[in-house]
Protein backbone atom coordinates (compact mmCIF):
# COMPACT_ATOMS: atom_id res chain seq x y z
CA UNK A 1 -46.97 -5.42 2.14
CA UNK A 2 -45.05 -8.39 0.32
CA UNK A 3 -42.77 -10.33 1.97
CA UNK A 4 -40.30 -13.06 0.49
CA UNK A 5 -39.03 -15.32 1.79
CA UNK A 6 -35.22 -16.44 0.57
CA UNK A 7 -34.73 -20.33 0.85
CA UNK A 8 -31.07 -20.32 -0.78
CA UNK A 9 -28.81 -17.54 -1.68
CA UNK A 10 -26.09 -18.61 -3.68
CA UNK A 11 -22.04 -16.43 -3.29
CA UNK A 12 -19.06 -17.53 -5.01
CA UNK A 13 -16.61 -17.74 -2.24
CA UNK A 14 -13.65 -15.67 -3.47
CA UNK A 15 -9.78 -16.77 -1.87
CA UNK A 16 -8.85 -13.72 0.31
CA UNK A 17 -4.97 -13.14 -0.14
CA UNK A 18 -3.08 -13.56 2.98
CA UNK A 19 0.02 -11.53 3.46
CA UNK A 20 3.02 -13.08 4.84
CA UNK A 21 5.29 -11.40 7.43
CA UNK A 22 7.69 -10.85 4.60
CA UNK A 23 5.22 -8.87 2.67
CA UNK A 24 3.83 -6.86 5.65
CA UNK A 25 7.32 -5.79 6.60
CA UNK A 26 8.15 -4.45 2.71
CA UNK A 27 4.59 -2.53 3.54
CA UNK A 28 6.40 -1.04 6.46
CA UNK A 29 9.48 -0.50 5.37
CA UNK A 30 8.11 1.51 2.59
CA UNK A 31 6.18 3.51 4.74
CA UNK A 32 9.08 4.02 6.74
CA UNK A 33 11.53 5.00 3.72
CA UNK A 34 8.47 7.37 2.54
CA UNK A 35 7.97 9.43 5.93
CA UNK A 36 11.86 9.57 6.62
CA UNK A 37 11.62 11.23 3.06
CA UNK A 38 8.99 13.28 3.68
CA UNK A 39 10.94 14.84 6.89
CA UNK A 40 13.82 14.84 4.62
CA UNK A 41 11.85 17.54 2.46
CA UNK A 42 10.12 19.28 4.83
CA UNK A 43 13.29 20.17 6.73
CA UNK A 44 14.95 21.42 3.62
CA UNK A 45 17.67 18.98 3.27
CA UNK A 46 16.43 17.69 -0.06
CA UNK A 47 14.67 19.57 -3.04
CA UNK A 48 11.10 18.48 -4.49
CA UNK A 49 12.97 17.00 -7.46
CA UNK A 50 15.50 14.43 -4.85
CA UNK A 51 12.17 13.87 -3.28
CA UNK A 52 10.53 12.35 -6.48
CA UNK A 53 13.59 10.71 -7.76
CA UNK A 54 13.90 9.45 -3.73
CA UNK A 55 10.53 8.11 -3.95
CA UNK A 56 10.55 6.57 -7.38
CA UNK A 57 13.67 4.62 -6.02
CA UNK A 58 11.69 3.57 -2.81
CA UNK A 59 9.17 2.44 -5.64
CA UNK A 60 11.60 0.05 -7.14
CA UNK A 61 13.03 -1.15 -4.20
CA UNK A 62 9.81 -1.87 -1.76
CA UNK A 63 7.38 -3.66 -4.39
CA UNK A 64 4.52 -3.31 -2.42
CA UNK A 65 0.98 -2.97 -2.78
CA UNK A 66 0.86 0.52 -1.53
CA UNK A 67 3.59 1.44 -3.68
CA UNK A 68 1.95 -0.20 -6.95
CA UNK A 69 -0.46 2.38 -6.55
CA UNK A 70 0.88 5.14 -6.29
């Protein structure tokens, strides 16, 4: 068997984006609009059509990441 031995190992240290409070609470209030939604449709007050329009709204008005990828 070979063995190696690594004297230097070289990484590009990449900046890790830190959310602020004011971008984790657009993360939750999009989560929030989306479930009430969901409960919304699943107890028949809205149609699947409201739901999409609903959600494409919540889209536009939480710019989140979880929204952008959806």
């Amino acid at each position: 068997m070979k063995v190696t031995e690594v004297t230097s190992v070289t990484t590009q240290s990449i900046p890790l984006n830190q959310s602020t409070h004011e971008q984790l609470q657009q993360e939750f209030n999009f989560l929030r609009a989306e479930n009430i939604t969901k409960i919304m449709l699943n107890r028949g007050f809205i149609t699947l059509d409201e739901y999409r329009l609903i959600m494409a709204e919540n889209v536009a008005v939480f710019p989140t990441f979880i929204s952008s990828i959806l």
